[in-house]
PDB file of N, CA and C in Angstrom:
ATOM      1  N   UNK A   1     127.266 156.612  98.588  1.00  0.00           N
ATOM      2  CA  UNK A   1     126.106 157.373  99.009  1.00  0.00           C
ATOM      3  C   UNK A   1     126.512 158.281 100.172  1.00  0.00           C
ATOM      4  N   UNK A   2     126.036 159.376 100.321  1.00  0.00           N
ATOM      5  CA  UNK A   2     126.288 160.623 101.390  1.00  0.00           C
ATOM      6  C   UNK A   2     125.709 160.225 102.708  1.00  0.00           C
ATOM      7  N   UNK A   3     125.684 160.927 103.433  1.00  0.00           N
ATOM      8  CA  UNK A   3     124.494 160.064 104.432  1.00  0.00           C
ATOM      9  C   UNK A   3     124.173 161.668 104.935  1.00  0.00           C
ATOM     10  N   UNK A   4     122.983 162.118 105.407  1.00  0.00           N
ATOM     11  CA  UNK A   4     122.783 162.982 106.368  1.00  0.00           C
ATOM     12  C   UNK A   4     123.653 163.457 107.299  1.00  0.00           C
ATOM     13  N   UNK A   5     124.332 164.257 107.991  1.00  0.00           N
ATOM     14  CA  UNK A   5     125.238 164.302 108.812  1.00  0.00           C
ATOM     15  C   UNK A   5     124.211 164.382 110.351  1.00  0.00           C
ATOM     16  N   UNK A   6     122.792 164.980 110.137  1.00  0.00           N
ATOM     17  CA  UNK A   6     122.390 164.864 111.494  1.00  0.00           C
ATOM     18  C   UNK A   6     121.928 163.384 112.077  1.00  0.00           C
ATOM     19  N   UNK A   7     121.410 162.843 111.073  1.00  0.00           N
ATOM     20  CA  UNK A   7     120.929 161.223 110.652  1.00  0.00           C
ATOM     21  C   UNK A   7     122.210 160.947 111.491  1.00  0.00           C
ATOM     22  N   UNK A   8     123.425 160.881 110.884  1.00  0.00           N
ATOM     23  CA  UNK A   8     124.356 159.757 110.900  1.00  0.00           C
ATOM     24  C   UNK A   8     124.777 160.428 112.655  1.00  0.00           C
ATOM     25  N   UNK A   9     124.554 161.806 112.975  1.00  0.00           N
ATOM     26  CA  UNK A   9     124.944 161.807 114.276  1.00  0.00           C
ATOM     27  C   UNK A   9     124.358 161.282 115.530  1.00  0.00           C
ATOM     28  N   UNK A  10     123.206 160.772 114.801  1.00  0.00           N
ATOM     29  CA  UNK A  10     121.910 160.362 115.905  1.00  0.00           C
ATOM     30  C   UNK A  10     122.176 159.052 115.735  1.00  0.00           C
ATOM     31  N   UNK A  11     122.507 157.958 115.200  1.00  0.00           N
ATOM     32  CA  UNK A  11     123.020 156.951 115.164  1.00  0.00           C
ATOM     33  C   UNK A  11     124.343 156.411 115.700  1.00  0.00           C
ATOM     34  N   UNK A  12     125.636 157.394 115.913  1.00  0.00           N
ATOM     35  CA  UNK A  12     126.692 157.262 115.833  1.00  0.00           C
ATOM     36  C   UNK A  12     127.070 156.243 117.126  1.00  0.00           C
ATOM     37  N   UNK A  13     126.468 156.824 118.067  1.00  0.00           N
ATOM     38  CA  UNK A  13     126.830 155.769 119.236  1.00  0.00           C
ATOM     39  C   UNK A  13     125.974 154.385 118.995  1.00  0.00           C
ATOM     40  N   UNK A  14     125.121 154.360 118.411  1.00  0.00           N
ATOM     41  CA  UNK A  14     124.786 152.823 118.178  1.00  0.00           C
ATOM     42  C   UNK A  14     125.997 152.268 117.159  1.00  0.00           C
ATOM     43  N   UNK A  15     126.227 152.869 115.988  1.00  0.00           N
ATOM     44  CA  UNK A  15     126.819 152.260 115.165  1.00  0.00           C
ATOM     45  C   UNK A  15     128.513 152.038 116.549  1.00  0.00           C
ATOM     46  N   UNK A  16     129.005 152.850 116.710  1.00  0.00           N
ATOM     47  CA  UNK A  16     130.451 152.495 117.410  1.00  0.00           C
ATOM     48  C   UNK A  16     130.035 151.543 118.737  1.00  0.00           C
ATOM     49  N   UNK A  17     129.113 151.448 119.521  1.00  0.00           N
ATOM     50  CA  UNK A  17     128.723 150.083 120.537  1.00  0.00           C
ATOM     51  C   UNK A  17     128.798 148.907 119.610  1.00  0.00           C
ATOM     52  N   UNK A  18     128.537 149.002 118.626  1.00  0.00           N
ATOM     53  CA  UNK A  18     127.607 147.539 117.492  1.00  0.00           C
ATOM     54  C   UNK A  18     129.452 147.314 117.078  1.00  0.00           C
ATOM     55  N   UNK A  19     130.175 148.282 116.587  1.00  0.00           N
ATOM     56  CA  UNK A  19     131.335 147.790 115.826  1.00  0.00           C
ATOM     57  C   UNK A  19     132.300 147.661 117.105  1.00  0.00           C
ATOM     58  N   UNK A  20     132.187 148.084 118.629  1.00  0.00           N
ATOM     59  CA  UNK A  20     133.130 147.759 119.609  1.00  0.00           C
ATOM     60  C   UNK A  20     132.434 146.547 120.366  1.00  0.00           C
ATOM     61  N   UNK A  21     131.063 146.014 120.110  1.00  0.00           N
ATOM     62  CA  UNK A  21     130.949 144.807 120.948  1.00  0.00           C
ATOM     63  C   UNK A  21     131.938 143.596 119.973  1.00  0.00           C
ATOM     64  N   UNK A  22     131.642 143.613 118.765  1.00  0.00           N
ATOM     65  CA  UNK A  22     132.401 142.917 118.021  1.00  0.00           C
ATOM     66  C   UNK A  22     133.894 142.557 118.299  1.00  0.00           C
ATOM     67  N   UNK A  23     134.247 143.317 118.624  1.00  0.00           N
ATOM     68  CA  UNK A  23     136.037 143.078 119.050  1.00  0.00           C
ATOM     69  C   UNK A  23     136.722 144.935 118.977  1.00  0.00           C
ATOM     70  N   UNK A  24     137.370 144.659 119.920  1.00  0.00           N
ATOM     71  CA  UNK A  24     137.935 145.776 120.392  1.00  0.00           C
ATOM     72  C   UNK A  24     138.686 146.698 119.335  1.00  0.00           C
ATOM     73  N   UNK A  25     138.978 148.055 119.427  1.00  0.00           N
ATOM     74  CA  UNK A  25     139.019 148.615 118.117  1.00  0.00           C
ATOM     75  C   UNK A  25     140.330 150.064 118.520  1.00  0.00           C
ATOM     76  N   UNK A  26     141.106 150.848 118.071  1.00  0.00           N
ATOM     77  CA  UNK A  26     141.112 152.148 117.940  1.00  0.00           C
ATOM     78  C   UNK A  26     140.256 152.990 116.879  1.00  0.00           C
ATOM     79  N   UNK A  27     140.932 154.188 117.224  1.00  0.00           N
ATOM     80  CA  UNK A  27     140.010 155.405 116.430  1.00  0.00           C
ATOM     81  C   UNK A  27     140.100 155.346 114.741  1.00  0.00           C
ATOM     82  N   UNK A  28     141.247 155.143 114.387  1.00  0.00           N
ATOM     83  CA  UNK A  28     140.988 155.354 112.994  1.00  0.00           C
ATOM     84  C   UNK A  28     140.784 154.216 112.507  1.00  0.00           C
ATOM     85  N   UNK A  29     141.119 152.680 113.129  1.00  0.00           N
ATOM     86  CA  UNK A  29     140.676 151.332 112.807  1.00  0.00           C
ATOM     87  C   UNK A  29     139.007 151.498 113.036  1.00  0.00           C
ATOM     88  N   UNK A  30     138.525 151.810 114.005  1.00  0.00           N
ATOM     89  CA  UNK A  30     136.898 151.826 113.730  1.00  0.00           C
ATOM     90  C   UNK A  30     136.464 152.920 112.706  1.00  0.00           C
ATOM     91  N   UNK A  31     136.937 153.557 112.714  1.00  0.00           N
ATOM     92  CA  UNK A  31     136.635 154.520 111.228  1.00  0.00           C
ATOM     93  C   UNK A  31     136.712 153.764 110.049  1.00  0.00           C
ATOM     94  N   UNK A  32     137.812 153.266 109.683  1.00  0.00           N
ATOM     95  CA  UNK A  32     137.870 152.432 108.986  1.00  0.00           C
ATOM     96  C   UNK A  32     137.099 150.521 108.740  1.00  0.00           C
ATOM     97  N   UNK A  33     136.752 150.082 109.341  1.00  0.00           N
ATOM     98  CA  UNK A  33     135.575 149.431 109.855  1.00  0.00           C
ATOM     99  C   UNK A  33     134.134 150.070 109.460  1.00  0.00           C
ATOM    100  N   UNK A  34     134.023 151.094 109.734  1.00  0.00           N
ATOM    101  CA  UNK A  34     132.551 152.035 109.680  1.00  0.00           C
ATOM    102  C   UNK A  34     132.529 152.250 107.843  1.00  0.00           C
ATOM    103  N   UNK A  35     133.916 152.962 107.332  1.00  0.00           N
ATOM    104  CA  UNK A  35     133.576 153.064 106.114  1.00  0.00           C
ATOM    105  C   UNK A  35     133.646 152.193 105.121  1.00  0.00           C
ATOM    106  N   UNK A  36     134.014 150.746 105.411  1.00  0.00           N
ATOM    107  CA  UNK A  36     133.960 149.723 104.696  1.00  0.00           C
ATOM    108  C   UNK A  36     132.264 148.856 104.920  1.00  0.00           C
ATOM    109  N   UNK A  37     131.656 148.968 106.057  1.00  0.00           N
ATOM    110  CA  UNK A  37     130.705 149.188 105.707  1.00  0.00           C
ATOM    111  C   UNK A  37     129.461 149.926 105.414  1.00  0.00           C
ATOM    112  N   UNK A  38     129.924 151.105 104.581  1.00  0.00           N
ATOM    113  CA  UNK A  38     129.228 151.578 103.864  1.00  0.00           C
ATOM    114  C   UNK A  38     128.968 153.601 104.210  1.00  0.00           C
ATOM    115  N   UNK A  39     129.859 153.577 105.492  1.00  0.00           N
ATOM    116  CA  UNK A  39     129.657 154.996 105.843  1.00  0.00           C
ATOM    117  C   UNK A  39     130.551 155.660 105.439  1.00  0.00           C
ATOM    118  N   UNK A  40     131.386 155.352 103.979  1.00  0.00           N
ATOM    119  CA  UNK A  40     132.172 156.591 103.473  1.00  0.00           C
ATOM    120  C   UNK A  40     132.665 157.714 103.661  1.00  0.00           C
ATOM    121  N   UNK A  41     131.712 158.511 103.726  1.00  0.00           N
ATOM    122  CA  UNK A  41     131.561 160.215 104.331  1.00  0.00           C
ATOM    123  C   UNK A  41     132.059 160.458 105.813  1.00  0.00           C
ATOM    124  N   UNK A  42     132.032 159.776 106.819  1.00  0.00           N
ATOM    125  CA  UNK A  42     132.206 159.331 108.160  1.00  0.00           C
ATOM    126  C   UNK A  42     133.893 160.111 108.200  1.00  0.00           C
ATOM    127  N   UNK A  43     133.514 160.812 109.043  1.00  0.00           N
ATOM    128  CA  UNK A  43     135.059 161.809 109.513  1.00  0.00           C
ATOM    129  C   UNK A  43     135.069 161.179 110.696  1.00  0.00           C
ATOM    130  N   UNK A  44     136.907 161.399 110.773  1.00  0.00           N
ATOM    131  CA  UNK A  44     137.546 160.867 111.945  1.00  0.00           C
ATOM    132  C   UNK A  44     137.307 162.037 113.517  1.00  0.00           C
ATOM    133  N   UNK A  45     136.894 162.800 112.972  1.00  0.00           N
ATOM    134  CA  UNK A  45     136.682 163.987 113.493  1.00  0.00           C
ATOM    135  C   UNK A  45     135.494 164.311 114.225  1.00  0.00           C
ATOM    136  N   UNK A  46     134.674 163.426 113.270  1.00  0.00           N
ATOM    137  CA  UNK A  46     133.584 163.044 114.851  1.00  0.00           C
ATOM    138  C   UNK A  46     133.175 161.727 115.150  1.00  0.00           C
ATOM    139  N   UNK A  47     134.149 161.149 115.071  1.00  0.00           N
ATOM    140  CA  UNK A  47     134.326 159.564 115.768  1.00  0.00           C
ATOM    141  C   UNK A  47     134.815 159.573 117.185  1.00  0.00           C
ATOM    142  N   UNK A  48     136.291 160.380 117.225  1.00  0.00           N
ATOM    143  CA  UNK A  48     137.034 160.404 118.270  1.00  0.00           C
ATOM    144  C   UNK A  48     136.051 161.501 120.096  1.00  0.00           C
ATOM    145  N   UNK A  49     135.389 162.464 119.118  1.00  0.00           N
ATOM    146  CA  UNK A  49     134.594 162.728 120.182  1.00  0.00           C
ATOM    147  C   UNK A  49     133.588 162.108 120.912  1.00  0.00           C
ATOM    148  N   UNK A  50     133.013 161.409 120.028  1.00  0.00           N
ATOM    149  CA  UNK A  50     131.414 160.804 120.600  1.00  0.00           C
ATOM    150  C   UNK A  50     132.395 159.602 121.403  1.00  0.00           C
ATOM    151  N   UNK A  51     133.526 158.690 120.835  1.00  0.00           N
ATOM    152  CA  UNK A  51     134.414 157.720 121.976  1.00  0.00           C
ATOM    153  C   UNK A  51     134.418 158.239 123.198  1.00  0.00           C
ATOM    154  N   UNK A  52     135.334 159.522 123.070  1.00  0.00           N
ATOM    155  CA  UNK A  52     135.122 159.753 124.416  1.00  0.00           C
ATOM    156  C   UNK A  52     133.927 160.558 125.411  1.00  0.00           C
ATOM    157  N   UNK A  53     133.105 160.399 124.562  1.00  0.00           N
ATOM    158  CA  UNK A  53     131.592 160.648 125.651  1.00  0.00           C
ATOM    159  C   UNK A  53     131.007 159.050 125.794  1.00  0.00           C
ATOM    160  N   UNK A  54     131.483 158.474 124.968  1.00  0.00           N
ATOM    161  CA  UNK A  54     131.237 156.942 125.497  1.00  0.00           C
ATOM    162  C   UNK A  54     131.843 156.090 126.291  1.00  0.00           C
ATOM    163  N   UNK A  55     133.539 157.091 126.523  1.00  0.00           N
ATOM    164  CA  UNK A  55     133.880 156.486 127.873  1.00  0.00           C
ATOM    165  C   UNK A  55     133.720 157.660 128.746  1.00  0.00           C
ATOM    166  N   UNK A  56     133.267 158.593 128.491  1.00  0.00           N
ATOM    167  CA  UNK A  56     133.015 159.236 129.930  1.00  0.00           C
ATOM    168  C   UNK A  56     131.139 158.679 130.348  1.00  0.00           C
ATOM    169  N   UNK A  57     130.918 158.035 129.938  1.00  0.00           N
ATOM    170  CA  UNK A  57     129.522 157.792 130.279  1.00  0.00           C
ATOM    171  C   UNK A  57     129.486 156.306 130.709  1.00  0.00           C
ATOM    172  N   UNK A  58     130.817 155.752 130.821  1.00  0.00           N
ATOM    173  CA  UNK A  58     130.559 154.684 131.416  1.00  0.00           C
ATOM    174  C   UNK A  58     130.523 153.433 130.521  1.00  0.00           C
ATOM    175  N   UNK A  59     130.396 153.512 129.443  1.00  0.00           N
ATOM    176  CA  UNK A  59     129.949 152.802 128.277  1.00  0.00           C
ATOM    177  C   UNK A  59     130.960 151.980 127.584  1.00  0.00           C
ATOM    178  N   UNK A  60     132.249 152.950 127.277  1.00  0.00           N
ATOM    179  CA  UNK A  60     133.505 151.732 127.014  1.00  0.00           C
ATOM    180  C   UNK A  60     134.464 152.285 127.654  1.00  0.00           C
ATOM    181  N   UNK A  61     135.281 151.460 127.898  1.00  0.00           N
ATOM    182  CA  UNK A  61     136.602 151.492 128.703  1.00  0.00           C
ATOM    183  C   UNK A  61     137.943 151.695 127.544  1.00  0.00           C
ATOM    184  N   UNK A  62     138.996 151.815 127.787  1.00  0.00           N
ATOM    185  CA  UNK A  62     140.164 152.124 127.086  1.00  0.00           C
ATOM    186  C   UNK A  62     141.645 151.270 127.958  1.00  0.00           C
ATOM    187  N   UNK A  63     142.708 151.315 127.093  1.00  0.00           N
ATOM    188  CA  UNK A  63     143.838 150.942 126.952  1.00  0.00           C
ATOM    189  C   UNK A  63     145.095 151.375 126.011  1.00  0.00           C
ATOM    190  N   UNK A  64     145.756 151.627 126.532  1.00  0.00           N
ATOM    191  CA  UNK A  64     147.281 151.752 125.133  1.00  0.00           C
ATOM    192  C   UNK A  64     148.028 150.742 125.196  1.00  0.00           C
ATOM    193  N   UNK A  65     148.005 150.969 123.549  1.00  0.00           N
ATOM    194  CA  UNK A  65     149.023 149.684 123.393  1.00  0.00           C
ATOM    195  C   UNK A  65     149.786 150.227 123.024  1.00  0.00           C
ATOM    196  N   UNK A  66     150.828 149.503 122.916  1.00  0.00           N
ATOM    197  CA  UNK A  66     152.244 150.257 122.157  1.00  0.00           C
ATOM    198  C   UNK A  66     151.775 149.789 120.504  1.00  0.00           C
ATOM    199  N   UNK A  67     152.649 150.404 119.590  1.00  0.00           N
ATOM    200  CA  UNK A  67     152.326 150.626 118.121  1.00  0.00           C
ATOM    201  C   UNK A  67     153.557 150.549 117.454  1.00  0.00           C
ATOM    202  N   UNK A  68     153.529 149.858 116.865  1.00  0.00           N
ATOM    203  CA  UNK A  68     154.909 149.857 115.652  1.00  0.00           C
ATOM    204  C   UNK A  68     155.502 151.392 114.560  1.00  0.00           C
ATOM    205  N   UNK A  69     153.804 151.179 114.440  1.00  0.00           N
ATOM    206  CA  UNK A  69     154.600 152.789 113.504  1.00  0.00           C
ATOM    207  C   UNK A  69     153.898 153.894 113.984  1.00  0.00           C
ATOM    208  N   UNK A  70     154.055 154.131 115.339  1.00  0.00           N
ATOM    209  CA  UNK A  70     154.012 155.568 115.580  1.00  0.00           C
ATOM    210  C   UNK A  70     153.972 155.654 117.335  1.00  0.00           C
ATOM    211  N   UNK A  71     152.860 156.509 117.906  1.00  0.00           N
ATOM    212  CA  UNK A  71     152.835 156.272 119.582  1.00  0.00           C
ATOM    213  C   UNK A  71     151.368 155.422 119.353  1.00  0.00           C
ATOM    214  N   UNK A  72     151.736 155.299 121.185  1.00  0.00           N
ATOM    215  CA  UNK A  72     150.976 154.392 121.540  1.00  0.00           C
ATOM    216  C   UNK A  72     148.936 154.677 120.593  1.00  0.00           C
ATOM    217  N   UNK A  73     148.271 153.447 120.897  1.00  0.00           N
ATOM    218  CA  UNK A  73     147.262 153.523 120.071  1.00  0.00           C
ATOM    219  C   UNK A  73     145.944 153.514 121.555  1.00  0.00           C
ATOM    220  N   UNK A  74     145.019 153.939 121.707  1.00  0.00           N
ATOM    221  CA  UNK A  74     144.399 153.573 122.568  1.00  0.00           C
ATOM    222  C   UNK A  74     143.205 153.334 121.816  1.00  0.00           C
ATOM    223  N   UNK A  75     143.207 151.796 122.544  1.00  0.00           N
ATOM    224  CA  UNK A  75     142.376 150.412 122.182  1.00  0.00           C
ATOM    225  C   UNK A  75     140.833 150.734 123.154  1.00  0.00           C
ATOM    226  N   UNK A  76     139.663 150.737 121.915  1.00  0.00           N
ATOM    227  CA  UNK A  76     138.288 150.781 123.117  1.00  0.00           C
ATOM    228  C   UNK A  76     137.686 149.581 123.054  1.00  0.00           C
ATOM    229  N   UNK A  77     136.765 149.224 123.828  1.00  0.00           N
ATOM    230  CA  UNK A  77     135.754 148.026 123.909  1.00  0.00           C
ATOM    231  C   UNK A  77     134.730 148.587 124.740  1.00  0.00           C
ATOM    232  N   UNK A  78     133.721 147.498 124.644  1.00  0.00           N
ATOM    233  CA  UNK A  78     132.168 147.766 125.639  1.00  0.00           C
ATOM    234  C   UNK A  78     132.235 147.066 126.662  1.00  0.00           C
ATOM    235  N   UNK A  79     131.955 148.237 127.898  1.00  0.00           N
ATOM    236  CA  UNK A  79     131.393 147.751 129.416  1.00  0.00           C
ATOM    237  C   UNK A  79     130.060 146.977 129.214  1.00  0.00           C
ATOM    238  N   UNK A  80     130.085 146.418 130.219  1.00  0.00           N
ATOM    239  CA  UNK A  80     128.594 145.463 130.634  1.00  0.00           C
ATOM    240  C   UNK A  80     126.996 146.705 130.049  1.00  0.00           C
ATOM    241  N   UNK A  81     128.016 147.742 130.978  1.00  0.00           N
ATOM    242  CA  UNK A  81     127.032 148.918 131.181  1.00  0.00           C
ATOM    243  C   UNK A  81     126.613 149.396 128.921  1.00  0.00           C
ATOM    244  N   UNK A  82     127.622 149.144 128.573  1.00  0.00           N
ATOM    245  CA  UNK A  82     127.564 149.502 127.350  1.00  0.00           C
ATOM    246  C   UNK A  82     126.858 148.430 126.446  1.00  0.00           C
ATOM    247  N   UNK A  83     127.204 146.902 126.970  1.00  0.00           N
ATOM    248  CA  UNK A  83     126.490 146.611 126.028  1.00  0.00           C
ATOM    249  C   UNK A  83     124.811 146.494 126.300  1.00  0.00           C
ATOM    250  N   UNK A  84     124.490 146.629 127.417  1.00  0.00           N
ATOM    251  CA  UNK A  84     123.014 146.828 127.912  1.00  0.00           C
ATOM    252  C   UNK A  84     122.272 148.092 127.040  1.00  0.00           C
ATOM    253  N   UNK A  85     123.220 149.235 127.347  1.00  0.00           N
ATOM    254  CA  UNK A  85     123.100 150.536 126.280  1.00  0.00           C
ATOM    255  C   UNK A  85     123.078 150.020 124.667  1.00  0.00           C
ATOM    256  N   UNK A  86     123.493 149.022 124.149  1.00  0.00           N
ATOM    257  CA  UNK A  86     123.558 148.663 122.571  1.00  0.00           C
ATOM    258  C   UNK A  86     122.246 148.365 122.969  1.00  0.00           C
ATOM    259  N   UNK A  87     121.925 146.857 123.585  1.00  0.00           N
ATOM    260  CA  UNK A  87     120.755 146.592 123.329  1.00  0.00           C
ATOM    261  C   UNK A  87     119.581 147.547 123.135  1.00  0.00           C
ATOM    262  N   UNK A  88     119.553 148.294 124.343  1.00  0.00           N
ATOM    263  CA  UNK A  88     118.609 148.919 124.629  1.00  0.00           C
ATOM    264  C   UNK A  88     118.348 150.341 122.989  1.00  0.00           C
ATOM    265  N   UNK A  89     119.705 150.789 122.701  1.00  0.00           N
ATOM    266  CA  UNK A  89     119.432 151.435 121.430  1.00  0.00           C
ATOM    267  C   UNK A  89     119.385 151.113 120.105  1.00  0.00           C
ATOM    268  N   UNK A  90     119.336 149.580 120.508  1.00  0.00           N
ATOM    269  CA  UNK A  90     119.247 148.764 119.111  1.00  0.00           C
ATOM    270  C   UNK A  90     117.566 148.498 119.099  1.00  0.00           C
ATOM    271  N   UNK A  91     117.173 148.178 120.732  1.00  0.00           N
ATOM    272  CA  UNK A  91     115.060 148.326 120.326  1.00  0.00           C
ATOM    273  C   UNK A  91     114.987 149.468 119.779  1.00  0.00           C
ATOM    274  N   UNK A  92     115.271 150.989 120.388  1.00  0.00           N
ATOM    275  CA  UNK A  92     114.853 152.248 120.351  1.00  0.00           C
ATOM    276  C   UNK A  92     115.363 152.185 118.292  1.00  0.00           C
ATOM    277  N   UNK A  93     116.175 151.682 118.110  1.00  0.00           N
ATOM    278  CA  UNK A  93     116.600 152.003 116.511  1.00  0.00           C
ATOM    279  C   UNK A  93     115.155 151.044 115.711  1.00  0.00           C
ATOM    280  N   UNK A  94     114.991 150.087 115.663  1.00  0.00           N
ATOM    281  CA  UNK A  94     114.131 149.355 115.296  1.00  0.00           C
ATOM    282  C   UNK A  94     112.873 149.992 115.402  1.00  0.00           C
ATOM    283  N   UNK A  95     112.300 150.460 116.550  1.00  0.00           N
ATOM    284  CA  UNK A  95     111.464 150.757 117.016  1.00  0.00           C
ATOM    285  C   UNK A  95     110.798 152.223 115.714  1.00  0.00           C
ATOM    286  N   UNK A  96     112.153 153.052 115.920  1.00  0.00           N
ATOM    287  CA  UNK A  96     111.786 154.157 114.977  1.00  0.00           C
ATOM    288  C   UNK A  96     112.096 153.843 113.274  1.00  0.00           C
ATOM    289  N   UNK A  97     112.448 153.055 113.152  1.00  0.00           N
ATOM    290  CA  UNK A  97     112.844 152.673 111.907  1.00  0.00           C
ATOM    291  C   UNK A  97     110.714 151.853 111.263  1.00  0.00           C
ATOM    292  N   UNK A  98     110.365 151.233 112.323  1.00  0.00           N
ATOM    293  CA  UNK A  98     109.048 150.472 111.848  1.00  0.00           C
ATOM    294  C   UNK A  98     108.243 151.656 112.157  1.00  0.00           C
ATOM    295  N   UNK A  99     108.183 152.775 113.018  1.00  0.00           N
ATOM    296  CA  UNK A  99     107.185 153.706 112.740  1.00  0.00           C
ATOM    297  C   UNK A  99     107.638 154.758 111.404  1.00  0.00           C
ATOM    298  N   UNK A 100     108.684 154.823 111.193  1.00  0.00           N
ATOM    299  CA  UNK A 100     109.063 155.446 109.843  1.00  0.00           C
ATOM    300  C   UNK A 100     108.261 154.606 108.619  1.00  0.00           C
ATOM    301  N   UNK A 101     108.744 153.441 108.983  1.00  0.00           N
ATOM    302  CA  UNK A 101     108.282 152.927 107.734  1.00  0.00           C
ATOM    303  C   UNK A 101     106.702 153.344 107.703  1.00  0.00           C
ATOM    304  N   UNK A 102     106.051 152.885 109.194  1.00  0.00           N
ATOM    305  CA  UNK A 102     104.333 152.684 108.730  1.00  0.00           C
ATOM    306  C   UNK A 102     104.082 154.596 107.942  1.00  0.00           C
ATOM    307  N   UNK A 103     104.824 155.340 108.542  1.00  0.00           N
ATOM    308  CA  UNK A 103     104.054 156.741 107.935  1.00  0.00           C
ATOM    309  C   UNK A 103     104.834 156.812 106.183  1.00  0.00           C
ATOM    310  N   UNK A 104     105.755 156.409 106.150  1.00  0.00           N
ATOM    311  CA  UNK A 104     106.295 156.533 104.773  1.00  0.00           C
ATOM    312  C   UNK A 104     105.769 155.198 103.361  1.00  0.00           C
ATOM    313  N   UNK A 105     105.131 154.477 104.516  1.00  0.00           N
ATOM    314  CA  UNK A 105     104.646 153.263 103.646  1.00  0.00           C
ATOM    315  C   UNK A 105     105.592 152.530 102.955  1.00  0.00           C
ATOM    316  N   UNK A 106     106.803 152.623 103.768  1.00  0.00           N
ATOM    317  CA  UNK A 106     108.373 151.745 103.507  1.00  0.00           C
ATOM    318  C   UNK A 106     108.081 152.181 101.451  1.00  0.00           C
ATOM    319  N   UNK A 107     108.474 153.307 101.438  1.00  0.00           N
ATOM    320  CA  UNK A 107     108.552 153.563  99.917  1.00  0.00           C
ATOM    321  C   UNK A 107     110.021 152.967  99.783  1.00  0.00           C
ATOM    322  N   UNK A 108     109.901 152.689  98.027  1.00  0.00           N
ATOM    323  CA  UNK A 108     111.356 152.201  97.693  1.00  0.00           C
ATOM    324  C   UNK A 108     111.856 153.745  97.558  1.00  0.00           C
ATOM    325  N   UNK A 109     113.341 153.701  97.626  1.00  0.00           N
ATOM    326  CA  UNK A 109     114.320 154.190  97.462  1.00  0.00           C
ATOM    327  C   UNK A 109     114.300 155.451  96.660  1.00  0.00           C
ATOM    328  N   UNK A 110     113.752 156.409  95.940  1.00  0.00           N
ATOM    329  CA  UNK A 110     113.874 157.334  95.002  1.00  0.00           C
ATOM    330  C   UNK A 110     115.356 157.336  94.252  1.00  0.00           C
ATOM    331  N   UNK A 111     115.770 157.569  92.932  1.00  0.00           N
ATOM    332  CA  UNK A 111     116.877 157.047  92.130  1.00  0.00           C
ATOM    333  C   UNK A 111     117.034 158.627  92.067  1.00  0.00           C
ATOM    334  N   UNK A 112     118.341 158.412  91.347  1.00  0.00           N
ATOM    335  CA  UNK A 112     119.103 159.920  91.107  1.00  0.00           C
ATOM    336  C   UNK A 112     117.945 159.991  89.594  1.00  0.00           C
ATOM    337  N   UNK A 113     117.978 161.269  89.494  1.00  0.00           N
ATOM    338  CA  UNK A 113     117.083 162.046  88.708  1.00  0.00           C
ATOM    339  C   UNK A 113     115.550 161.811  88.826  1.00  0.00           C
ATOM    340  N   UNK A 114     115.287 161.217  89.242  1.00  0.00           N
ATOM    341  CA  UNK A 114     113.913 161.198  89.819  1.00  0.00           C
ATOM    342  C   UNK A 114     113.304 161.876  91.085  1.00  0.00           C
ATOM    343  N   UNK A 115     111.731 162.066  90.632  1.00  0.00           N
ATOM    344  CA  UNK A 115     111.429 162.841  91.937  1.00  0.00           C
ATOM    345  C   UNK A 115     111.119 162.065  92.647  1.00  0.00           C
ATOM    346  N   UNK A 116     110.418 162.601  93.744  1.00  0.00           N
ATOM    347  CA  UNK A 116     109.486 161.968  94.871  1.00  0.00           C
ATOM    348  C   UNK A 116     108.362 162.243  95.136  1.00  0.00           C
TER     349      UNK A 116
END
C-alpha cells in the first residue's frame, strides 16, 4: 500500500521516537525496521533529515560505531526529553485518529475499484 507522503510526513517523528525507544537504531537499519512494518514507500531520504531535527531538538542523541563493511555508522536512541515527546505525540496521534473516526464514522476501508 502507498501511503500519503504528507500523511506519512506528519507522523514521521512519532513513527522514528516509537521505533528508537525500542532499541537503538542507524539510518538505513530504521528504514528498514519502518518498511518491514508496513511503510514500504518510506525513502531514506527523508528519514535521515527529520533524525537530525530530532537530534537538534533535543530529542535523540547519537554515537559512531565502527562498522565492518564500510565507515563508521551513527547509532540514534531517545532522550528522557524524547521519550516524554513520544508520549505526549502518541495522545495527540490517538486523539486525532478518534476525532477522524467520529466525522468519518470509522468507515471500512474502500477496495481497489470501488468508489466511495
Amino acid at each position: 500500500m502507498t501511503h500519503d507522503p504528507q500523511m506519512l510526513k506528519g507522523v514521521l517523528a512519532l513513527l522514528l521516537l516509537s521505533v528508537l525507544r525500542e532499541e537503538a537504531g542507524y539510518g538505513y537499519g530504521i528504514v528498514t525496521r519502518l518498511k518491514a512494518a508496513g511503510f514500504e514507500d518510506l525513502a531514506e531520504g527523508t528519514v535521515y533529515p527529520a533524525l537530525s531535527r530530532l537530534e537538534s531538538a533535543g530529542l535523540l542523541e547519537s554515537r559512531l560505531e565502527p562498522s565492518a563493511s564500510g565507515p563508521a555508522r551513527k547509532y540514534y536512541r531517545t532522550t528522557p526529553a524524547g521519550v516524554a515527546e513520544l508520549a505526549a505525540r502518541g495522545r495527540a496521534w490517538r486523539s486525532l485518529v478518534a476525532a477522524v473516526d467520529t466525522v468519518t464514522g470509522a468507515a471500512p476501508p474502500v477496495t481497489e475499484g470501488e468508489t466511495a
